[in-house]
PDB file of N, CA and C in Angstrom:
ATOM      1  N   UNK A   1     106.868  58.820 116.006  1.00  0.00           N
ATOM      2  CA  UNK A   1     106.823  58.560 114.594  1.00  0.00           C
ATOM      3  C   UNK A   1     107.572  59.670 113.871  1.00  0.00           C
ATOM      4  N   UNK A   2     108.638  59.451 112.860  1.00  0.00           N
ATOM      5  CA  UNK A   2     109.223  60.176 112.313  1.00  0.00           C
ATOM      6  C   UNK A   2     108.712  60.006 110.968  1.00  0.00           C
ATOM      7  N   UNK A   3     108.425  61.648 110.324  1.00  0.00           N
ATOM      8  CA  UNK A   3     107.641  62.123 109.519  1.00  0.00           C
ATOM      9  C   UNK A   3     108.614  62.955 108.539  1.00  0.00           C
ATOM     10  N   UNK A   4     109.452  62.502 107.211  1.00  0.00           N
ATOM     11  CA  UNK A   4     110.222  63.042 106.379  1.00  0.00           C
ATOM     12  C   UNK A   4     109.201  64.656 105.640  1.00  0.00           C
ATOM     13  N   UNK A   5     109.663  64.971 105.490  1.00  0.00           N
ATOM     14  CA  UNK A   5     109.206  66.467 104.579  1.00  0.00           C
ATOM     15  C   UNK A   5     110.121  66.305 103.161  1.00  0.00           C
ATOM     16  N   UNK A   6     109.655  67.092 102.330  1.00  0.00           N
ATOM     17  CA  UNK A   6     110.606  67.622 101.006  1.00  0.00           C
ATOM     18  C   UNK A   6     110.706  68.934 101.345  1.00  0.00           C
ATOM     19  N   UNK A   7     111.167  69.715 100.455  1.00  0.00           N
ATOM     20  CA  UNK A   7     111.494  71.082 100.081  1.00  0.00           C
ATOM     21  C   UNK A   7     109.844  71.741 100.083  1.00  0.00           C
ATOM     22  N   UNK A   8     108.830  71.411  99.079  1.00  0.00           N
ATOM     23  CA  UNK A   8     107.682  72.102  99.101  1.00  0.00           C
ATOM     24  C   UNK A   8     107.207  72.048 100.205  1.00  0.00           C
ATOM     25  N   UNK A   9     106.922  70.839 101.014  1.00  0.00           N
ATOM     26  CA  UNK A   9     106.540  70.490 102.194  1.00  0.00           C
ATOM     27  C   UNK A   9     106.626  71.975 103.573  1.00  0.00           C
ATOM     28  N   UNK A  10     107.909  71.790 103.486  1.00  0.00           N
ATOM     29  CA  UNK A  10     108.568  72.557 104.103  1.00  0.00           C
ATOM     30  C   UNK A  10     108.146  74.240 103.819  1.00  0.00           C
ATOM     31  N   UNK A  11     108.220  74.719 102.602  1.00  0.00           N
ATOM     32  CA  UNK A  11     107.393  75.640 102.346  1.00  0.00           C
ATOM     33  C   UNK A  11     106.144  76.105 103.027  1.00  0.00           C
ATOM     34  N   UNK A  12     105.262  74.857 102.497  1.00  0.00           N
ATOM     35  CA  UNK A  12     104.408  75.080 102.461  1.00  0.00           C
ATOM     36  C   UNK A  12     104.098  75.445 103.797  1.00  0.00           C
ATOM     37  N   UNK A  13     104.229  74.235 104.753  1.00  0.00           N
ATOM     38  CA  UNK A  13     104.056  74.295 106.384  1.00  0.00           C
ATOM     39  C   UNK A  13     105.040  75.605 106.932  1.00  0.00           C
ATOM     40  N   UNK A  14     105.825  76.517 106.293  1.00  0.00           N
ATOM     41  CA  UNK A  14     106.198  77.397 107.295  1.00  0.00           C
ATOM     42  C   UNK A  14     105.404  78.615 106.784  1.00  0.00           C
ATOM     43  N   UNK A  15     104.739  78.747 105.324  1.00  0.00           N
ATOM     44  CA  UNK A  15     103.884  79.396 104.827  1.00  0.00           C
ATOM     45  C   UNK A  15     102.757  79.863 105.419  1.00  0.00           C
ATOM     46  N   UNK A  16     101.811  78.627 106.289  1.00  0.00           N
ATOM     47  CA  UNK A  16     100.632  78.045 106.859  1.00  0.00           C
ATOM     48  C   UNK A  16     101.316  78.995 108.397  1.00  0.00           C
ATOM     49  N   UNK A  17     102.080  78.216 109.162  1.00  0.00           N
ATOM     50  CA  UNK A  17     102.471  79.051 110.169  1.00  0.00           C
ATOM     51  C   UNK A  17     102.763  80.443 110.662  1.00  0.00           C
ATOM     52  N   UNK A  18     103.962  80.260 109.707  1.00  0.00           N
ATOM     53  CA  UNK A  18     104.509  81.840 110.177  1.00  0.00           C
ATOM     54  C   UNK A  18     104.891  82.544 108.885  1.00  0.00           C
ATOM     55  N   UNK A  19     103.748  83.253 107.710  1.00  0.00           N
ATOM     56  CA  UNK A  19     104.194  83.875 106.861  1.00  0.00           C
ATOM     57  C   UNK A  19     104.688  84.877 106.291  1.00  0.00           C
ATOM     58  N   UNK A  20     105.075  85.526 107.568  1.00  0.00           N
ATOM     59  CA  UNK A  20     105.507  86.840 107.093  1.00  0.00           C
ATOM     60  C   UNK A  20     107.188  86.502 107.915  1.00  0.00           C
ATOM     61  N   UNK A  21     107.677  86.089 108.257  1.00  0.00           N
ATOM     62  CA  UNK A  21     109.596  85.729 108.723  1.00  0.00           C
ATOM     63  C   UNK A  21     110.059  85.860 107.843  1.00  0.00           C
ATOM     64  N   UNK A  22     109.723  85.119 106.556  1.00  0.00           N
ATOM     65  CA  UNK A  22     111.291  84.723 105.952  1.00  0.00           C
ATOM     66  C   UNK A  22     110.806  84.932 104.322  1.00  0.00           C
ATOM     67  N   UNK A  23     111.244  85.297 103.485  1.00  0.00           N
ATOM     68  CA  UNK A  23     110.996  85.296 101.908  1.00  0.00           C
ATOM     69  C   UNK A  23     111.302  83.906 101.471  1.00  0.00           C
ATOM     70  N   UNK A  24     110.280  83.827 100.474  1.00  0.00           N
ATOM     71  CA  UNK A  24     110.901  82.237  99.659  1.00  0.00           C
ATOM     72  C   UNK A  24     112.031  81.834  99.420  1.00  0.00           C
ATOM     73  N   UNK A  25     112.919  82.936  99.532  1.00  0.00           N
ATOM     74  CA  UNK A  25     114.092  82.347  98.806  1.00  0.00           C
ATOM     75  C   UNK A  25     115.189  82.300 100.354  1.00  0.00           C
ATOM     76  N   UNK A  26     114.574  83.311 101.111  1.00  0.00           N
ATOM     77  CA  UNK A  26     115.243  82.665 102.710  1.00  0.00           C
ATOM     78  C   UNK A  26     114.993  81.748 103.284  1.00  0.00           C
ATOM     79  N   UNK A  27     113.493  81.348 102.326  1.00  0.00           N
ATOM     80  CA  UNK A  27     113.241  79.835 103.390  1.00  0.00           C
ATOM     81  C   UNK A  27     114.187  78.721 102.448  1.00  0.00           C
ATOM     82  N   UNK A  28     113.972  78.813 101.174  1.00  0.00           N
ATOM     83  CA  UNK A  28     114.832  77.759 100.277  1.00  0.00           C
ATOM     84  C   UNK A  28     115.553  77.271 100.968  1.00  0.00           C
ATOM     85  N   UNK A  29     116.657  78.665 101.422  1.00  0.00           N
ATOM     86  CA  UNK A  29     117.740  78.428 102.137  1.00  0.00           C
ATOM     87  C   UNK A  29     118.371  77.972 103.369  1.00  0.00           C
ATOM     88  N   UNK A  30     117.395  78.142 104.274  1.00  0.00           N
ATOM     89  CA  UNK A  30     117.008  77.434 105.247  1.00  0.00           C
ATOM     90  C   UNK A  30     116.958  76.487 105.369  1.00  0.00           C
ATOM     91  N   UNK A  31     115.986  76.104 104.222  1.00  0.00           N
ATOM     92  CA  UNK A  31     115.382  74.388 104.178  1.00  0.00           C
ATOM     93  C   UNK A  31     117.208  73.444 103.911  1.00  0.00           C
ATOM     94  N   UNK A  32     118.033  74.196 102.772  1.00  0.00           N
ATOM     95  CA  UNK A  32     119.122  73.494 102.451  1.00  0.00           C
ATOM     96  C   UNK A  32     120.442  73.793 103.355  1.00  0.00           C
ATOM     97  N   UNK A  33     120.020  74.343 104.102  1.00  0.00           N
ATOM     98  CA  UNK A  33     121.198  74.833 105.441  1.00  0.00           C
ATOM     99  C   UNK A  33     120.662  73.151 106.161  1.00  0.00           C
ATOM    100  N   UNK A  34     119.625  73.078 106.711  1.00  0.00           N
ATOM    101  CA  UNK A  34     119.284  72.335 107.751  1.00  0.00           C
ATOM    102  C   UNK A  34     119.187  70.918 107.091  1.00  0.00           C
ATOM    103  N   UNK A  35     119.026  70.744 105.849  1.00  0.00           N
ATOM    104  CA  UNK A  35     119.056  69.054 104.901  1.00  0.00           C
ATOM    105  C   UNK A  35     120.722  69.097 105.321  1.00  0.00           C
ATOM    106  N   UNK A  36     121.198  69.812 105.182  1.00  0.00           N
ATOM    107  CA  UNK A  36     122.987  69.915 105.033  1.00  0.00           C
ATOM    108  C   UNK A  36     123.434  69.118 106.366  1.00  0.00           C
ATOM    109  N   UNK A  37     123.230  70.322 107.693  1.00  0.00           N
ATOM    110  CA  UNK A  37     123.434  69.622 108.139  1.00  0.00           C
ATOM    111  C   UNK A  37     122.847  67.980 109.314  1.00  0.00           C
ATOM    112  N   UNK A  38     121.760  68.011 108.421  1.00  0.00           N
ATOM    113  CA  UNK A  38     121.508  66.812 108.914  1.00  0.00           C
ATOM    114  C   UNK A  38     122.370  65.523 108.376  1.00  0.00           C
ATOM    115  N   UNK A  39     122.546  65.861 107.273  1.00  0.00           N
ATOM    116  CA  UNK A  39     123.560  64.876 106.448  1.00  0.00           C
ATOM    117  C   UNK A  39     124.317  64.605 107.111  1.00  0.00           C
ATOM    118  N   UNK A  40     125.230  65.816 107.400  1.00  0.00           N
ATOM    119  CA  UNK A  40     126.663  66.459 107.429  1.00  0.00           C
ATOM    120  C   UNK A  40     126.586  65.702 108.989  1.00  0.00           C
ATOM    121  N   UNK A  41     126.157  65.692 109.837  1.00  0.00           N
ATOM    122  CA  UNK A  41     125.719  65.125 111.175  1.00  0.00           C
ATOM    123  C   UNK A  41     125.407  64.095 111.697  1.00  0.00           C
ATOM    124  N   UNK A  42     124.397  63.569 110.769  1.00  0.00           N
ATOM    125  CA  UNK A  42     123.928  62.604 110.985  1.00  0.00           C
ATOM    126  C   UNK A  42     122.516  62.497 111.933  1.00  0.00           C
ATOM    127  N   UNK A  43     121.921  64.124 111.904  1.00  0.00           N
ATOM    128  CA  UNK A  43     120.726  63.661 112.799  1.00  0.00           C
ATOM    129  C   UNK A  43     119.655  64.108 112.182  1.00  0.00           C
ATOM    130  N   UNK A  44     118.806  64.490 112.785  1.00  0.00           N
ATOM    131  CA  UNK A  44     117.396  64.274 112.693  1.00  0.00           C
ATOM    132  C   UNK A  44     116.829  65.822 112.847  1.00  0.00           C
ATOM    133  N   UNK A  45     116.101  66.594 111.952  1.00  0.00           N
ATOM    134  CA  UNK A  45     115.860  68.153 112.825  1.00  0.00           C
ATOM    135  C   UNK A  45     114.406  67.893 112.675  1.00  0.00           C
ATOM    136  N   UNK A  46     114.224  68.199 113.813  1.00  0.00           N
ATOM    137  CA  UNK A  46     112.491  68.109 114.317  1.00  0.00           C
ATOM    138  C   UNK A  46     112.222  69.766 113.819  1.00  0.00           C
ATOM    139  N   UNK A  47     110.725  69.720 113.035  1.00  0.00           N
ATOM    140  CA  UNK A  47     110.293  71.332 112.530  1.00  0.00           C
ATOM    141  C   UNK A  47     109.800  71.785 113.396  1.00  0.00           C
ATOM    142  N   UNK A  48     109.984  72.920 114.370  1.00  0.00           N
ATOM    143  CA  UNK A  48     109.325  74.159 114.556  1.00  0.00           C
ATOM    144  C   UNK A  48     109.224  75.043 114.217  1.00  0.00           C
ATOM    145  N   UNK A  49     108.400  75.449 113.572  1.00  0.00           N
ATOM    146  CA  UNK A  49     108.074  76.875 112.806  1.00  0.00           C
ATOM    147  C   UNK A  49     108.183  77.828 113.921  1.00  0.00           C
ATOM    148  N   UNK A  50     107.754  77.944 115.265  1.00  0.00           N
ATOM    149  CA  UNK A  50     107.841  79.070 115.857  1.00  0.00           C
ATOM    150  C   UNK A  50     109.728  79.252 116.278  1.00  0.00           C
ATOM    151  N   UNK A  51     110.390  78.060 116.616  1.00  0.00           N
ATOM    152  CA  UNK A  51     111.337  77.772 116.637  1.00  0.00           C
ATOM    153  C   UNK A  51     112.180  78.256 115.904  1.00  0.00           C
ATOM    154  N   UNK A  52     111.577  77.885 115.235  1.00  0.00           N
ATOM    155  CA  UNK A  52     112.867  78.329 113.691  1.00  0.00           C
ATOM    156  C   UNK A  52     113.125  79.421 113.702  1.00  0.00           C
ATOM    157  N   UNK A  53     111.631  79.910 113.946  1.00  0.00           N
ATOM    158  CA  UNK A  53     111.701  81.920 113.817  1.00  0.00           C
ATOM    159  C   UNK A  53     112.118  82.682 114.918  1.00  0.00           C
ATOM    160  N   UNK A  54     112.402  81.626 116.098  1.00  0.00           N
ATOM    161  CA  UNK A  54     113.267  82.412 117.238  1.00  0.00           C
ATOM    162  C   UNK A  54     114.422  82.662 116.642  1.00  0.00           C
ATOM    163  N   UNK A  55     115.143  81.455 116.405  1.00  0.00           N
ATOM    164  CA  UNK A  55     116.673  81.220 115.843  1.00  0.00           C
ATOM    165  C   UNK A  55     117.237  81.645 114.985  1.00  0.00           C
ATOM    166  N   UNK A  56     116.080  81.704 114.084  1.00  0.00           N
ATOM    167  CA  UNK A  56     116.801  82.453 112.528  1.00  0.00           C
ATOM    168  C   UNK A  56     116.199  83.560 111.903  1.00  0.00           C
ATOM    169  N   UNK A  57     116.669  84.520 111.622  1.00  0.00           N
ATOM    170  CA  UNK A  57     116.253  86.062 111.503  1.00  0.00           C
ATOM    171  C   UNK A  57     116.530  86.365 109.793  1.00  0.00           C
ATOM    172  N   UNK A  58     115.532  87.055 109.277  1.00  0.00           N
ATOM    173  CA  UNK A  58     116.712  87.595 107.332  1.00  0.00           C
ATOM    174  C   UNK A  58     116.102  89.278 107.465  1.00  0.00           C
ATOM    175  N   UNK A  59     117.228  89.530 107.105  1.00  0.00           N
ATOM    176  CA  UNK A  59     117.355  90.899 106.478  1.00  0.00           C
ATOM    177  C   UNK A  59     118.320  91.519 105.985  1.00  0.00           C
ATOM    178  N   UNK A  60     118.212  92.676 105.456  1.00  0.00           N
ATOM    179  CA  UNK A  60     119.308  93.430 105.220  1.00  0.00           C
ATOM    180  C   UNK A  60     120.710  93.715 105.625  1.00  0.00           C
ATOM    181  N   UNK A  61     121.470  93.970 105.077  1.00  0.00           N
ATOM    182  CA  UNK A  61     122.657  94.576 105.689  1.00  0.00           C
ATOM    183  C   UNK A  61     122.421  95.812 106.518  1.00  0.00           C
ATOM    184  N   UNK A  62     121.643  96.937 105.792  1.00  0.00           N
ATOM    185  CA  UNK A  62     121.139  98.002 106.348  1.00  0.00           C
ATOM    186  C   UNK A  62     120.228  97.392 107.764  1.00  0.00           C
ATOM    187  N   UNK A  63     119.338  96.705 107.982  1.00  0.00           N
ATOM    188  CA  UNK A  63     118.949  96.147 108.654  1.00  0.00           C
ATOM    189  C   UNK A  63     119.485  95.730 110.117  1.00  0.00           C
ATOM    190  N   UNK A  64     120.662  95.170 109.521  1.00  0.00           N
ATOM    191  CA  UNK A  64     121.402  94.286 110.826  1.00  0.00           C
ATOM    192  C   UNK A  64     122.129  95.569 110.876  1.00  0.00           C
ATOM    193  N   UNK A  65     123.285  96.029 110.698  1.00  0.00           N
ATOM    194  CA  UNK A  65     124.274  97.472 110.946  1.00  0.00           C
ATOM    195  C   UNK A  65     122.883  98.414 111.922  1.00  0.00           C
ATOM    196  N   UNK A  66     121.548  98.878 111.692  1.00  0.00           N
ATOM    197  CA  UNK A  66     120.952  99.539 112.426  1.00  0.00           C
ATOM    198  C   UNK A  66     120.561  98.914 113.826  1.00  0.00           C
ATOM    199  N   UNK A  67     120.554  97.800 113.359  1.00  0.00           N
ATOM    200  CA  UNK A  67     120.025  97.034 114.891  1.00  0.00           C
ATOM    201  C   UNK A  67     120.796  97.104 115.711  1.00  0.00           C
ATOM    202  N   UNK A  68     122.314  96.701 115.376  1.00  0.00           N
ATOM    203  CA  UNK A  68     123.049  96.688 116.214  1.00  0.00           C
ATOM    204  C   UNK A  68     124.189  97.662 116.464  1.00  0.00           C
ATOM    205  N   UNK A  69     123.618  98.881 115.281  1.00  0.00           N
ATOM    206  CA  UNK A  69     124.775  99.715 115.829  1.00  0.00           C
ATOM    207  C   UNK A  69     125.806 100.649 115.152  1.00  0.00           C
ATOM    208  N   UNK A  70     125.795  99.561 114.028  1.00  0.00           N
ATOM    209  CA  UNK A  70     126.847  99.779 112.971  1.00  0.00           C
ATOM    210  C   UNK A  70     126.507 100.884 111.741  1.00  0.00           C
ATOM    211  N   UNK A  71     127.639 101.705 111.566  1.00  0.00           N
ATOM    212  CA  UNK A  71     127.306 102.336 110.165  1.00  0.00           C
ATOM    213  C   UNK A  71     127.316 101.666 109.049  1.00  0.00           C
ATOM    214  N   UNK A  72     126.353 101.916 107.682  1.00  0.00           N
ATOM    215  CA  UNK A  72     126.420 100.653 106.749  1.00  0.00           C
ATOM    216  C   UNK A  72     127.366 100.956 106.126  1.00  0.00           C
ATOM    217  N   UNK A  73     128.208 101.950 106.381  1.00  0.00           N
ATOM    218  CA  UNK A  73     129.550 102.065 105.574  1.00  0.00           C
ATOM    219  C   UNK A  73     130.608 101.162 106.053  1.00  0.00           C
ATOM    220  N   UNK A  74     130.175 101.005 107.556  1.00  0.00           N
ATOM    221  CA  UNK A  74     131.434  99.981 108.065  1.00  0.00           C
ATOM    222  C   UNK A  74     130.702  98.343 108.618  1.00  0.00           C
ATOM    223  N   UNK A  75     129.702  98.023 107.625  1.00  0.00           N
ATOM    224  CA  UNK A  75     129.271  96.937 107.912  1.00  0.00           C
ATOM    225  C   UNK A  75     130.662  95.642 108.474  1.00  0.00           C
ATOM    226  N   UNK A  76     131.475  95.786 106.932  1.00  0.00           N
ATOM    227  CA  UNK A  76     132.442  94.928 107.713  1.00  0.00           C
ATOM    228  C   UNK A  76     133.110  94.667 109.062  1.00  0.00           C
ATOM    229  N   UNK A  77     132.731  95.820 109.760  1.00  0.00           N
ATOM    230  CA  UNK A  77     132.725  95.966 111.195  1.00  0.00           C
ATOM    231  C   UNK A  77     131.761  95.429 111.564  1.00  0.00           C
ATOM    232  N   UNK A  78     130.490  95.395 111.622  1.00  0.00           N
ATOM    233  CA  UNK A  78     129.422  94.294 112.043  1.00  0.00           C
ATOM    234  C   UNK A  78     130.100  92.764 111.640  1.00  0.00           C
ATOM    235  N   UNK A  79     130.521  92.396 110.747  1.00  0.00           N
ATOM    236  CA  UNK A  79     131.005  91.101 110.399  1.00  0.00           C
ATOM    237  C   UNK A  79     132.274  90.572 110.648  1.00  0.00           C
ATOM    238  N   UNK A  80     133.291  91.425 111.411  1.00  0.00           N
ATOM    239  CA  UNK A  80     134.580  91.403 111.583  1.00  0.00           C
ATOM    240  C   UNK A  80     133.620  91.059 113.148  1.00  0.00           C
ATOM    241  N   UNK A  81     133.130  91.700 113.746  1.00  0.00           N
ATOM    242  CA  UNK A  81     132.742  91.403 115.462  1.00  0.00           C
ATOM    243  C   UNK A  81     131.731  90.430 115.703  1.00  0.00           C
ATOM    244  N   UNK A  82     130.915  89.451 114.393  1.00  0.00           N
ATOM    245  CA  UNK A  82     130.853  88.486 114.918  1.00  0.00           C
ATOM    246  C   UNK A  82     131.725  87.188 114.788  1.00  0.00           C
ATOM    247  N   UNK A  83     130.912  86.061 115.077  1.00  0.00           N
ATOM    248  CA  UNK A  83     131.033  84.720 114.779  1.00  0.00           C
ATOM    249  C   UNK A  83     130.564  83.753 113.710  1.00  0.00           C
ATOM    250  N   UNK A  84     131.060  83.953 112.669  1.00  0.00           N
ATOM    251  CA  UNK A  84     129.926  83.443 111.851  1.00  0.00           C
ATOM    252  C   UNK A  84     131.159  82.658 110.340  1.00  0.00           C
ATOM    253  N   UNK A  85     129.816  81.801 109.572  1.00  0.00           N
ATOM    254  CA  UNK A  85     130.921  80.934 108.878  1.00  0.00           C
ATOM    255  C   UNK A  85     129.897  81.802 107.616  1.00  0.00           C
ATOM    256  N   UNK A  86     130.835  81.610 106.839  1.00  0.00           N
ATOM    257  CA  UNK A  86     130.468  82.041 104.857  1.00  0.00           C
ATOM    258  C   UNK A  86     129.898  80.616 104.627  1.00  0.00           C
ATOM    259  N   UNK A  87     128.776  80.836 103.806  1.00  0.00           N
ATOM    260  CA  UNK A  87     128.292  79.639 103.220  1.00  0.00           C
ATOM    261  C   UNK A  87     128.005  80.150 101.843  1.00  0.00           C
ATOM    262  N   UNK A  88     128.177  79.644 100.867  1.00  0.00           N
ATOM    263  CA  UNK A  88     128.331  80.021  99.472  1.00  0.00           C
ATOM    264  C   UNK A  88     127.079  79.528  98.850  1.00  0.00           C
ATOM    265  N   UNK A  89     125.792  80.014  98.789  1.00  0.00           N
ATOM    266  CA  UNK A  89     124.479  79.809  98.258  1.00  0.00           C
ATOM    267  C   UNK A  89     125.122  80.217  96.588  1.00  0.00           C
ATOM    268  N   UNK A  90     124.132  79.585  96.105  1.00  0.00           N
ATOM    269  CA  UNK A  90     123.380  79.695  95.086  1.00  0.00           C
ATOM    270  C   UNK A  90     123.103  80.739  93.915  1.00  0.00           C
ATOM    271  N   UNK A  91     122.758  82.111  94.934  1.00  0.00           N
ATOM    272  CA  UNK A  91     122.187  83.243  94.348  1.00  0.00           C
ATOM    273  C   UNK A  91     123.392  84.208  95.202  1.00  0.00           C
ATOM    274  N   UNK A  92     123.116  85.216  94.920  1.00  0.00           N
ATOM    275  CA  UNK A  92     124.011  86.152  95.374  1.00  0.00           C
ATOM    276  C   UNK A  92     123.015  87.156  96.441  1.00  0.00           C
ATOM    277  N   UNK A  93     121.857  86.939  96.414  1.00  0.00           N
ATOM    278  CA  UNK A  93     120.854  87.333  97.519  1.00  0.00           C
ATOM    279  C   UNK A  93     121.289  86.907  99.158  1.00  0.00           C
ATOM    280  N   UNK A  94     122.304  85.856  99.420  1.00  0.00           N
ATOM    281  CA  UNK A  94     122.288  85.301 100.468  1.00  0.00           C
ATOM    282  C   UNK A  94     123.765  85.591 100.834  1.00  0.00           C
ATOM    283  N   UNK A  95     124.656  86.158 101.860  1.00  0.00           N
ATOM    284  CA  UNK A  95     126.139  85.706 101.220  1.00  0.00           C
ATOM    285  C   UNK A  95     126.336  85.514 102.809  1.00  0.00           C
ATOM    286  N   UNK A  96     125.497  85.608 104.545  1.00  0.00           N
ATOM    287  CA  UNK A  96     126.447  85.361 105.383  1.00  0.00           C
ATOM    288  C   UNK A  96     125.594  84.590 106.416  1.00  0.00           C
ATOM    289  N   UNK A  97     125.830  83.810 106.937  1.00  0.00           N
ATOM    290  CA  UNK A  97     125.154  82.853 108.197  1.00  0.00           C
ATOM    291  C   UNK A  97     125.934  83.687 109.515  1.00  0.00           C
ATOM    292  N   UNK A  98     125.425  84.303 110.448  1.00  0.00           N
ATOM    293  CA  UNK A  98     126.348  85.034 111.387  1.00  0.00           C
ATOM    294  C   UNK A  98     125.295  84.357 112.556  1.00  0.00           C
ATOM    295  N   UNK A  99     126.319  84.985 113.975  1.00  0.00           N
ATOM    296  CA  UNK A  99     125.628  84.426 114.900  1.00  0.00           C
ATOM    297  C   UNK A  99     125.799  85.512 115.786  1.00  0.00           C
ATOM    298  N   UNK A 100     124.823  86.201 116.839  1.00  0.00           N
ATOM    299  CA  UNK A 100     124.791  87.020 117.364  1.00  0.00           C
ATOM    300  C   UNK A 100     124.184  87.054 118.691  1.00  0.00           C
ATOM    301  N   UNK A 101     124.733  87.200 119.640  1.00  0.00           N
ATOM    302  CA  UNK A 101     124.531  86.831 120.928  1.00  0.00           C
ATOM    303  C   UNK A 101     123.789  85.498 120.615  1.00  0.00           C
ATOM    304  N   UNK A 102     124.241  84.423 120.248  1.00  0.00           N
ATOM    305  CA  UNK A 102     123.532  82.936 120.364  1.00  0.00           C
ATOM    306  C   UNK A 102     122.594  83.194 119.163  1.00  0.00           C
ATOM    307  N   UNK A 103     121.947  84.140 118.674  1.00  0.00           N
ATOM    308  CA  UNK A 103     120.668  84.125 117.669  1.00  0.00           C
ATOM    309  C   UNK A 103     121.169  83.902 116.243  1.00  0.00           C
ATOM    310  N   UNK A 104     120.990  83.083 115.772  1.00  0.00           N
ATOM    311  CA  UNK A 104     121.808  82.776 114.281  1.00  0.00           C
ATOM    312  C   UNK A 104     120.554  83.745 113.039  1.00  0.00           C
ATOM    313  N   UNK A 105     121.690  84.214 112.167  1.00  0.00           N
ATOM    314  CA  UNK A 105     120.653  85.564 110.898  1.00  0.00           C
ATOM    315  C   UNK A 105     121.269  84.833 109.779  1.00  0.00           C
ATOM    316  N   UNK A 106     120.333  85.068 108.710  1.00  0.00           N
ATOM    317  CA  UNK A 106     120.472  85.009 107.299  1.00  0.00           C
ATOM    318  C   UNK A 106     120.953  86.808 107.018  1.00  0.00           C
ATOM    319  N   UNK A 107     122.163  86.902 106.652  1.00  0.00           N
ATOM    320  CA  UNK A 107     122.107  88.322 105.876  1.00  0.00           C
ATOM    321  C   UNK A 107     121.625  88.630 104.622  1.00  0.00           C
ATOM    322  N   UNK A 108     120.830  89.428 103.967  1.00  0.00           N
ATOM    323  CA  UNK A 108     120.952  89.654 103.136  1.00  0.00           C
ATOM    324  C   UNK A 108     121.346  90.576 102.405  1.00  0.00           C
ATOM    325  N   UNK A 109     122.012  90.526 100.919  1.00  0.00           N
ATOM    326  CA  UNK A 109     123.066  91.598 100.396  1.00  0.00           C
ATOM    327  C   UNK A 109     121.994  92.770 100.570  1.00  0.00           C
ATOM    328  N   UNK A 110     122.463  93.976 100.018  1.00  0.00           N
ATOM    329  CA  UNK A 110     121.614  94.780  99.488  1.00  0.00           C
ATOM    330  C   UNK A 110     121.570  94.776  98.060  1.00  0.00           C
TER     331      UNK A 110
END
């Protein structure tokens, strides 16, 4: 049985699950990354909340540059060495979808 969600829906149930991953406004984004490409596709995304939170990571710039290495002066060096597409949100809180060894991140600005 296939079970549609909205936007609050979606909230709400990753709220209930796993509330400390992602800020409201990373999940927003989330939620309209994955409506996208279901469109954009044509399929179907089944919710896992624990799932989700394997796959998709948010934080900082400072954040990601420490994890992996980088000085935050030469972040663009963190972003020049991955794989990743620009997606143009909304807010200016959000500016890069990257992918890192297979693990896809929300960046966020500082």
């Amino acid at each position: 049985m296939k079970v549609e969600i909205n936007k609050q829906q979606f909230l709400y149930i990753m709220d209930q699950y796993r509330p400390h991953n992602f800020s409201l406004e990373g999940l927003v984004q989330l939620y309209d990354y994955i409506t996208s490409i279901e469109r954009e596709e044509q399929i179907d995304y089944v919710l896992d909340p624990n799932k989700l939170c394997q796959e998709w990571e948010e934080g900082s710039l400072n954040y990601f540059c420490t994890r992996y290495g980088y000085d935050l002066e030469d972040y663009q060096d963190l972003l020049d060495n991955l794989q990743y597409t620009y997606i143009g949100y909304p807010t200016t809180q959000f500016d890069t979808l990257a992918e890192i060894s297979g693990k896809q991140i929300i960046v966020k600005t500082l």
